[in-house]
C-alpha atoms as a PDB file:
ATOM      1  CA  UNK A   1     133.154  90.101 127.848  1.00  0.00           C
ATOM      2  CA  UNK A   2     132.822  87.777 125.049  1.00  0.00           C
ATOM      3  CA  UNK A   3     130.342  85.732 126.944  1.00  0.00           C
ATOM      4  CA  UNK A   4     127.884  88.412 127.204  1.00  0.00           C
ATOM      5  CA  UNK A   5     128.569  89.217 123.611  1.00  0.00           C
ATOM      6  CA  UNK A   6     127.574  85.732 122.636  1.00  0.00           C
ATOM      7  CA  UNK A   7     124.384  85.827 124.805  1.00  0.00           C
ATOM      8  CA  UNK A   8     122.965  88.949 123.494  1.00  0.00           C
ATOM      9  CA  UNK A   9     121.955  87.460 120.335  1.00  0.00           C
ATOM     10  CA  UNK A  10     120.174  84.504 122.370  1.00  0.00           C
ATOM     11  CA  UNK A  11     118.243  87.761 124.673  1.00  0.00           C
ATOM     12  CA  UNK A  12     117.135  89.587 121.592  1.00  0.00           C
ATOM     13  CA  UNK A  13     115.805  86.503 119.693  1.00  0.00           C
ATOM     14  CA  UNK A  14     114.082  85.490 123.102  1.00  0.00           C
ATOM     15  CA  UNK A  15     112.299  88.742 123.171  1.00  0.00           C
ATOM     16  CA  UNK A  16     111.299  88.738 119.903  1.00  0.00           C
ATOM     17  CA  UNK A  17     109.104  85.573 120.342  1.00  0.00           C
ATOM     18  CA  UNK A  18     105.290  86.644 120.404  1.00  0.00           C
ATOM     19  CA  UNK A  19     103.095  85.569 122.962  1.00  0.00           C
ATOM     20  CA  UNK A  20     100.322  83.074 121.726  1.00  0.00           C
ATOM     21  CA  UNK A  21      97.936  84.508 124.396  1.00  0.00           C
ATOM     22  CA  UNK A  22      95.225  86.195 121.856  1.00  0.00           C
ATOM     23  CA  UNK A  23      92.207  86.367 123.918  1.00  0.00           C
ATOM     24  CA  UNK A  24      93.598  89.396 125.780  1.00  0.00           C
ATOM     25  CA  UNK A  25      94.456  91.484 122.685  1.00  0.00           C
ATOM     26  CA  UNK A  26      90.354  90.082 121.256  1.00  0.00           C
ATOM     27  CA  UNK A  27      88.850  91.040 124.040  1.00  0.00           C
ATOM     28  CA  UNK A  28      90.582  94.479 124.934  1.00  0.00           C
ATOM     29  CA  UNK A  29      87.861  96.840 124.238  1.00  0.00           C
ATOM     30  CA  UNK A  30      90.188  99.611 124.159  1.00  0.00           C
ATOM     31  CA  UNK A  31      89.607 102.278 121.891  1.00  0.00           C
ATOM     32  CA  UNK A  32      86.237 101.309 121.063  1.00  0.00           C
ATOM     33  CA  UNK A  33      82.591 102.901 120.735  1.00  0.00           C
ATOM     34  CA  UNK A  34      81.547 101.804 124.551  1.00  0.00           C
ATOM     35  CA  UNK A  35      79.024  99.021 124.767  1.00  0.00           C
ATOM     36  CA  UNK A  36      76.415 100.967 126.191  1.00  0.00           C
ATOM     37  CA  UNK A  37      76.781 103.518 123.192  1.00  0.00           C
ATOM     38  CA  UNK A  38      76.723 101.124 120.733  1.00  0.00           C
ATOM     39  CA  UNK A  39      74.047  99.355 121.941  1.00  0.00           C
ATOM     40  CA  UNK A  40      71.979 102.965 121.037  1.00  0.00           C
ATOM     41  CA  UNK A  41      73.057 102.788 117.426  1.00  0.00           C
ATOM     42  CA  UNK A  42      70.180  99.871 116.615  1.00  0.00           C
ATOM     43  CA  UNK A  43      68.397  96.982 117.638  1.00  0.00           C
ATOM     44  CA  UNK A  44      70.679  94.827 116.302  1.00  0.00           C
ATOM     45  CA  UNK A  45      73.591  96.749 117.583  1.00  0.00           C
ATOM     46  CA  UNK A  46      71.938  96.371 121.121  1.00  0.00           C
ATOM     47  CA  UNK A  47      71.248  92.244 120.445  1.00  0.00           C
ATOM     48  CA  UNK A  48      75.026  92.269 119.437  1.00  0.00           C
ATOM     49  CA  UNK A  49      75.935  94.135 122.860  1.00  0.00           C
ATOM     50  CA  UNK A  50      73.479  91.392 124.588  1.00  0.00           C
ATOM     51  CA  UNK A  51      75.261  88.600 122.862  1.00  0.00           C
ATOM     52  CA  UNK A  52      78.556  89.726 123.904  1.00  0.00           C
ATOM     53  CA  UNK A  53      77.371  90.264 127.378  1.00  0.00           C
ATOM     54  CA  UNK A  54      75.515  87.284 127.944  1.00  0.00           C
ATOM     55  CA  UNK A  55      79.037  85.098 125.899  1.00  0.00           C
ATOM     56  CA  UNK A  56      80.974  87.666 128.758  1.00  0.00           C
ATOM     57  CA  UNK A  57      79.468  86.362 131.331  1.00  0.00           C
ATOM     58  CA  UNK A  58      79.320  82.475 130.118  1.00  0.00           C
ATOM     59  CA  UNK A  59      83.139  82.552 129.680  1.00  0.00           C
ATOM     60  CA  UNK A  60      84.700  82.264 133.106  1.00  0.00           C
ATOM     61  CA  UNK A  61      87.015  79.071 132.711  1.00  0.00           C
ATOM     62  CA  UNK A  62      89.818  78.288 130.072  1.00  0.00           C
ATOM     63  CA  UNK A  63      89.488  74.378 130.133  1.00  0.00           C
ATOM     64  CA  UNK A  64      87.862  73.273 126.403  1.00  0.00           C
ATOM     65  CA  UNK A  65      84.615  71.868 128.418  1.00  0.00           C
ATOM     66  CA  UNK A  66      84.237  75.073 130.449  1.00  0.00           C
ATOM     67  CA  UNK A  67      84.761  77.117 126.839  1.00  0.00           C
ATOM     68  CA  UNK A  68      82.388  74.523 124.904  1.00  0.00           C
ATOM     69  CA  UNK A  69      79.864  75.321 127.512  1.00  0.00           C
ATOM     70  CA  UNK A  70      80.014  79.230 127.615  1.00  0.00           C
ATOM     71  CA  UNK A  71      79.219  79.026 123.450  1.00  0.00           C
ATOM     72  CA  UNK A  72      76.487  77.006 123.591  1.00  0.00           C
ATOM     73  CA  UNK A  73      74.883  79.208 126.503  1.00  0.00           C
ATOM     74  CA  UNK A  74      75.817  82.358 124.266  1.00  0.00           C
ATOM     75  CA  UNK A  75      74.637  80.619 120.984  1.00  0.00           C
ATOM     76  CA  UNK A  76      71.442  79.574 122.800  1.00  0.00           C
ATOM     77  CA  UNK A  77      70.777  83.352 124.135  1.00  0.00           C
ATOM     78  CA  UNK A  78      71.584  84.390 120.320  1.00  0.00           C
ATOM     79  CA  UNK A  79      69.092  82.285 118.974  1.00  0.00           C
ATOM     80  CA  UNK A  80      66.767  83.301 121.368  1.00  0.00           C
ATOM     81  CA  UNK A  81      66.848  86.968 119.999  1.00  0.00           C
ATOM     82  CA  UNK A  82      64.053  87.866 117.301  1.00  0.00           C
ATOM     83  CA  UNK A  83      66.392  89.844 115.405  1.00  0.00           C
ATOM     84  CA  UNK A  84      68.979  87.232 114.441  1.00  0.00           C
ATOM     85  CA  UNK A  85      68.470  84.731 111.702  1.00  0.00           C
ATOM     86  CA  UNK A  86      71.899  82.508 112.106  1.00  0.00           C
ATOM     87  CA  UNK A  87      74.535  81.741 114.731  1.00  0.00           C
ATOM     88  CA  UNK A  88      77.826  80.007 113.048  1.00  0.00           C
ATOM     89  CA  UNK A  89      80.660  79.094 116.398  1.00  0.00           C
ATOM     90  CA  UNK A  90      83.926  79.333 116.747  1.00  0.00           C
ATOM     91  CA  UNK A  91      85.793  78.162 119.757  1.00  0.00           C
ATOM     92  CA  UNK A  92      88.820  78.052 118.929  1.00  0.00           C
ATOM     93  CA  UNK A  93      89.317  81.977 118.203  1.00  0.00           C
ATOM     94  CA  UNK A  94      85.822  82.962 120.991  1.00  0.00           C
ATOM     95  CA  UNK A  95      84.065  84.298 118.758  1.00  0.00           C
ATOM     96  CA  UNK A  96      80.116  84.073 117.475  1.00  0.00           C
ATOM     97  CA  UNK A  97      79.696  84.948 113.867  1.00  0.00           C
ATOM     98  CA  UNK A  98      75.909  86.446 114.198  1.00  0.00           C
ATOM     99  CA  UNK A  99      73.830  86.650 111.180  1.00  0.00           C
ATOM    100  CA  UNK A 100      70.751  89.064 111.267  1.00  0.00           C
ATOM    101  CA  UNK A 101      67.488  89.209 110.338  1.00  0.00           C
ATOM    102  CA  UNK A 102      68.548  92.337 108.183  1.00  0.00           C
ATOM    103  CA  UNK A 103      71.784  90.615 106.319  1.00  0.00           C
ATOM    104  CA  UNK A 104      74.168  92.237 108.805  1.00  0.00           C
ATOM    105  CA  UNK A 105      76.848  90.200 109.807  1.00  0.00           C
ATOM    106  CA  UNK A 106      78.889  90.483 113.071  1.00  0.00           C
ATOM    107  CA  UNK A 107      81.678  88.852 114.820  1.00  0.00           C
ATOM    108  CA  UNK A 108      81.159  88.839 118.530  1.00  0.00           C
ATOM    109  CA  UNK A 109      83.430  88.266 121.244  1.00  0.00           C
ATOM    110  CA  UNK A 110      82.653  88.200 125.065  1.00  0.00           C
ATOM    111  CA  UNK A 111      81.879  90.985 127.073  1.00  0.00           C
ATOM    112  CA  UNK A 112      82.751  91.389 130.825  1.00  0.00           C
ATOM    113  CA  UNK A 113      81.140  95.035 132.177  1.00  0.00           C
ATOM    114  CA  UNK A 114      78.959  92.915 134.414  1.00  0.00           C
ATOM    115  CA  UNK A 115      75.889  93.985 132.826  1.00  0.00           C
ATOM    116  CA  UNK A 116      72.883  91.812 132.412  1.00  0.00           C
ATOM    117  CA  UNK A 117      71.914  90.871 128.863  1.00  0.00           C
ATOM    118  CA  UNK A 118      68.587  92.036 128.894  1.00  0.00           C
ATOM    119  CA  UNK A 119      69.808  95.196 130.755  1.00  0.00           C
ATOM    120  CA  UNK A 120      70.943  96.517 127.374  1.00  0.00           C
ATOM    121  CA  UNK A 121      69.439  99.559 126.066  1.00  0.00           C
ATOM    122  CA  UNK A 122      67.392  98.437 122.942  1.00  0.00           C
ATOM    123  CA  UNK A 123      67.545  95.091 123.054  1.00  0.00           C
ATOM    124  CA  UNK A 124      65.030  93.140 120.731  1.00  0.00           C
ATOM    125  CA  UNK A 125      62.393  90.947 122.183  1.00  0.00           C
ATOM    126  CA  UNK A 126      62.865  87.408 122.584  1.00  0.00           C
ATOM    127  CA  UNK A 127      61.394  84.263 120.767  1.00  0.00           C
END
């Protein structure tokens, strides 16, 4: 009896430790405006949707060349969009801070619906 009494402190402080796995909770997209629906709110709304998509569809691995190489496809396909001005990285946390034409800024993670960039209602023209 004592035994288990001294091992229940060790099981509670076990599963109290967080998990470090934070691209699941970045990427959930639940509870959000869908992508298609947001992508109707503006052109740069729908360039932020194609960003996402085409950085959604970049990311496939989790090895830091296979990551390296799905931003720099994604920043390249940001740049490529009329609408935005500046494209700042950051690989560590997945994310592309956008900066638009208009002064907007927006933090963009990847998304995987399996929908082509330039499928996306509204999406500006390229350069």
């Amino acid at each position: 009896m004592r035994r288990s009494l001294a091992l229940l402190p060790l099981a509670l402080l076990l599963a109290g430790c967080p998990s470090y796995d934070r691209y699941s909770e970045l990427a959930d997209a639940d509870g959000l405006v869908p992508a298609d629906r947001f992508a109707r709110y503006g052109t740069e709304q729908a360039a932020a949707i194609a960003i996402g998509r085409a950085f959604g569809i970049e990311h496939i691995g989790t090895t830091p060349v296979e990551l390296d190489r799905a931003i720099g496809r994604a920043k390249a396909y940001a740049e490529s969009l009329a609408e935005v001005a500046a494209v700042t990285t950051d690989a560590d946390a997945f994310i592309l801070t956008v900066t638009f034409q208009s002064g907007w800024i927006k933090a963009i993670t990847p998304i995987r619906d399996d929908v082509a960039p330039d499928r996306t209602a509204n999406v500006p023209a390229r350069r």
